[in-house]
Protein backbone atom coordinates (compact mmCIF):
# COMPACT_ATOMS: atom_id res chain seq x y z
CA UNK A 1 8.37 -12.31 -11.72
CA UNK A 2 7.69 -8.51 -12.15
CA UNK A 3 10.56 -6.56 -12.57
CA UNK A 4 9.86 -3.86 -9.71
CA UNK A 5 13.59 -2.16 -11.00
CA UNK A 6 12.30 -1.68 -14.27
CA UNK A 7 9.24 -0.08 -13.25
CA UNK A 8 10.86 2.05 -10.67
CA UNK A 9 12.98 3.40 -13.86
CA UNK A 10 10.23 4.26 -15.36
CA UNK A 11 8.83 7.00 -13.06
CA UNK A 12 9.99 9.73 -14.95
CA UNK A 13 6.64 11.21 -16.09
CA UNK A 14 3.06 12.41 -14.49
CA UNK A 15 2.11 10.15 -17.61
CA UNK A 16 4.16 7.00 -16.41
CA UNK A 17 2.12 7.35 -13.11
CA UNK A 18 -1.01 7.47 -15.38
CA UNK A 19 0.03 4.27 -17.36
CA UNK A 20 0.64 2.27 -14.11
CA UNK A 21 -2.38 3.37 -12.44
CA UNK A 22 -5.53 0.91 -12.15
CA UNK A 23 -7.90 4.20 -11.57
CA UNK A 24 -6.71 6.28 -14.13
CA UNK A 25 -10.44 7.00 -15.13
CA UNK A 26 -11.10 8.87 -11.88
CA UNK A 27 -12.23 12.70 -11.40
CA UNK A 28 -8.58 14.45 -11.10
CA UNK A 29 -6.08 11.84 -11.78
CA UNK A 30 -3.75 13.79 -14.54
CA UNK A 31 -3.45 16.60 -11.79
CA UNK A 32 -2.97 13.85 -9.59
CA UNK A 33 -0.60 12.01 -11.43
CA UNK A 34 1.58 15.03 -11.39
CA UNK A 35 1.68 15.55 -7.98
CA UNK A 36 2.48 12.16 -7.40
CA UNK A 37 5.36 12.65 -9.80
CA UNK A 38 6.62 16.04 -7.98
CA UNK A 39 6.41 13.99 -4.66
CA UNK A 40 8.26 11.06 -6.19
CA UNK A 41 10.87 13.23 -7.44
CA UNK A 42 11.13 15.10 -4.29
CA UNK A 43 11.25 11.82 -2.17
CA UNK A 44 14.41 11.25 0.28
CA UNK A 45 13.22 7.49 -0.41
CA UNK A 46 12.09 6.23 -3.10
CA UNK A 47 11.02 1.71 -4.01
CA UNK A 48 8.81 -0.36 -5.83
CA UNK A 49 7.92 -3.38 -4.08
CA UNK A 50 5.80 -6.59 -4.08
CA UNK A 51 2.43 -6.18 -2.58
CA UNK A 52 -0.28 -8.97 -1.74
CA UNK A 53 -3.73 -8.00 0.18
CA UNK A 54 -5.05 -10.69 2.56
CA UNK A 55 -8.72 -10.59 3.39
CA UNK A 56 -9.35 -9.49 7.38
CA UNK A 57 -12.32 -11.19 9.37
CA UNK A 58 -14.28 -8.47 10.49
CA UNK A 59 -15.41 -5.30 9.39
CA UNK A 60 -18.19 -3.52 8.06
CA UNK A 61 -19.77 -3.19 4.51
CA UNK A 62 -17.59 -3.80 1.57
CA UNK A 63 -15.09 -5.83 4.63
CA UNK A 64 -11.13 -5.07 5.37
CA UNK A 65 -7.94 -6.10 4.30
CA UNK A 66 -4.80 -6.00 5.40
CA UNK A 67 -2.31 -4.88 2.48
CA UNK A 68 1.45 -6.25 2.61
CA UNK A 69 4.46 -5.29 1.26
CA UNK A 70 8.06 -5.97 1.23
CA UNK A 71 11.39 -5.98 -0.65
CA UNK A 72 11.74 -9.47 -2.39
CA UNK A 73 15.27 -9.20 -2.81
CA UNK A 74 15.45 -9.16 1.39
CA UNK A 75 12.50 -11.47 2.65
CA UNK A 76 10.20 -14.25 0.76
CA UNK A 77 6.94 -14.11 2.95
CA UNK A 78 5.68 -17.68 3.89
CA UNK A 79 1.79 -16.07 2.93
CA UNK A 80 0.48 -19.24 4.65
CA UNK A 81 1.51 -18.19 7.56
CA UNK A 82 0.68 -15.16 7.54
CA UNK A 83 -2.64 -16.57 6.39
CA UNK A 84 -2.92 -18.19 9.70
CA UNK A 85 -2.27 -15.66 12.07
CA UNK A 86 -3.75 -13.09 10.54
CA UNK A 87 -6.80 -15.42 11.46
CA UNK A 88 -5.79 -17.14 15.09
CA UNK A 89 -3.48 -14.23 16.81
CA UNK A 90 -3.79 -10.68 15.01
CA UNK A 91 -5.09 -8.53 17.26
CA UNK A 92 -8.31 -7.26 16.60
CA UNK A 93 -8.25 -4.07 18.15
CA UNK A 94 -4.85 -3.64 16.18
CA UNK A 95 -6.71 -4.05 13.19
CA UNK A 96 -9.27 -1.30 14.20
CA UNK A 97 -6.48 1.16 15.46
CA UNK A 98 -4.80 0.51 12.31
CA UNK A 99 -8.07 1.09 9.81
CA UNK A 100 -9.17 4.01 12.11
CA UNK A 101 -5.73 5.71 11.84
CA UNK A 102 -4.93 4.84 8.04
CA UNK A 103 -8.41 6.50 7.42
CA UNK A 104 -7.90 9.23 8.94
CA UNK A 105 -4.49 10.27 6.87
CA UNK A 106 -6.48 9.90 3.83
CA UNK A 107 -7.65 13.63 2.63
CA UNK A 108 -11.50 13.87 1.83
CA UNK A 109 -11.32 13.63 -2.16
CA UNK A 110 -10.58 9.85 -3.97
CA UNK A 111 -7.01 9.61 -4.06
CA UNK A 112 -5.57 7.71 -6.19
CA UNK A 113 -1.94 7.92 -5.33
CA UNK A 114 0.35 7.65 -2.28
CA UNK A 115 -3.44 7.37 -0.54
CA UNK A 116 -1.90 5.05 2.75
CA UNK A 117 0.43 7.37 4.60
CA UNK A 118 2.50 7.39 7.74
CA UNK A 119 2.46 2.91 8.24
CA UNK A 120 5.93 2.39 9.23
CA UNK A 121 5.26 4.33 12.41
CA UNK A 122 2.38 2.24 13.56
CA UNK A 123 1.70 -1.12 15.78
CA UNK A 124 -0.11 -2.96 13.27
CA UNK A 125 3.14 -2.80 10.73
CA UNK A 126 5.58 -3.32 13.47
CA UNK A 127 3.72 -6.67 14.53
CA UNK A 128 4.12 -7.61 10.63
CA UNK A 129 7.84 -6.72 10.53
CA UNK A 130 8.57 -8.46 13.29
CA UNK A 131 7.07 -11.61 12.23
CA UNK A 132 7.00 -12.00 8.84
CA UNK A 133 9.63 -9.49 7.73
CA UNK A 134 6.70 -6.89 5.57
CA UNK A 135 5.03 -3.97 6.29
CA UNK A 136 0.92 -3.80 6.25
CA UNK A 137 -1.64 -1.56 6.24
CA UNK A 138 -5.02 -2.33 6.73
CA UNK A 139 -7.92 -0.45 4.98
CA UNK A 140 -11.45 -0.66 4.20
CA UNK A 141 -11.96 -2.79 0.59
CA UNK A 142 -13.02 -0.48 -1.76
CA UNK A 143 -13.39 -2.88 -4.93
CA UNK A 144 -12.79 -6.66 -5.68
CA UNK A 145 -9.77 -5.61 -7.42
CA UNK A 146 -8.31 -4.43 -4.25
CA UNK A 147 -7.50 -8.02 -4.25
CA UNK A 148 -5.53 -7.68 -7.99
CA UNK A 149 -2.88 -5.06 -6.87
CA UNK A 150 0.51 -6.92 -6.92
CA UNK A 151 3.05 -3.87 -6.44
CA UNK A 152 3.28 -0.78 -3.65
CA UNK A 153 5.15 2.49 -5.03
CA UNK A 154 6.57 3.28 -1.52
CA UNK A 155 8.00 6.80 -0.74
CA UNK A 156 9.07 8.61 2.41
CA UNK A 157 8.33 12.44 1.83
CA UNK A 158 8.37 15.20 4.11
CA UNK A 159 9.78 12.78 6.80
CA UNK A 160 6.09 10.64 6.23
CA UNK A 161 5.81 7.36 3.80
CA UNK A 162 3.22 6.83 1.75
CA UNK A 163 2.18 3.90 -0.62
CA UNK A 164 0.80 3.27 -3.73
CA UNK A 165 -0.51 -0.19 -4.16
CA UNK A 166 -0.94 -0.83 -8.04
CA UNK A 167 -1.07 -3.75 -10.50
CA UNK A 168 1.02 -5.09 -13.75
C-alpha cells in the first residue's frame, strides 16, 4: 500500500511537486510546480489520498472518466460496485453537467496541477459520497495513463478545492 502520509510529508519543495508529477516534461511546469507549492502551503486543507479512474460510457473522442478519491483510513470502496452503477444508474446528464462544469474551471493553458477545482460542491460528487463514501470528478481522458494515476493531492484554497491526481 502507498504510504499517502509519507508523501504528504514530502511537499516541502516546488521540486517535490516536480518529482511526483507524471507531466513534468510539459511547457511551464517548474513555474507551475511552484505555484502549486505556494498554494499547498497556503492551503486551509491540505491530504493525499487514494485515487482510481473508472472508464464512463459515453462521450466524445478520446471518451470520459469518472476520477475517485477518498481517505482509506475512513472508507474501503467496494470498486465493483461502483463498477456497476456507474454503468446501470449514474445519471447521464450528471455526467455531462459534471464534465461541462469541471471543464470549465480549468484555465486555457495545460495545467498540470490542482487542474479539477471546485468538486465537493457539485451533484455528481455528492451522488458518489452518498453511496460509496468518495468524491469524483469526471473529465474528458486525455491519455491512457489517465488510467495509471493512483493518488489525488487534494487542497481547499481560497475557500475552493482542487485536486491533483498523480501516480507512484
Amino acid at each position: 500500500m502507498t504510504d499517502l502520509t509519507a508523501i504528504q510529508d514530502s511537499l516541502t519543495t516546488p521540486e517535490a511537486f516536480l518529482e511526483l508529477c507524471t507531466e513534468s516534461g510539459v511547457f511551464g511546469a517548474k513555474k507551475q510546480a511552484a505555484r502549486a507549492h505556494e498554494l499547498w502551503q497556503s492551503a486551509s486543507s491540505r491530504q493525499v489520498l487514494a485515487y482510481r479512474a473508472i472508464p464512463l460510457p459515453g462521450g466524445t473522442g478520446t471518451g470520459l472518466l469518472v476520477g475517485l478519491y477518498w481517505d482509506p483510513a475512513v472508507t474501503t470502496p467496494d470498486f465493483d460496485a461502483i463498477a456497476y452503477a456507474v454503468i446501470a444508474e449514474l445519471p447521464r446528464d450528471l455526467i455531462r453537467a459534471d464534465e461541462k462544469a469541471a471543464w470549465k474551471t480549468r484555465d486555457k493553458k495545460q495545467n498540470v496541477f490542482f487542474g479539477w477545482r471546485g468538486m465537493r460542491g457539485r451533484p455528481l460528487s455528492a451522488w458518489f459520497q452518498e453511496r460509496f463514501g468518495v468524491e469524483g470528478v469526471v473529465h474528458q481522458v486525455m491519455a491512457a495513463s489517465d488510467f495509471e494515476d493512483n493518488i489525488a493531492v487534494a487542497i481547499v484554497a481560497d475557500g475552493e478545492d482542487r485536486v491533483w491526481p498523480t501516480a507512484v
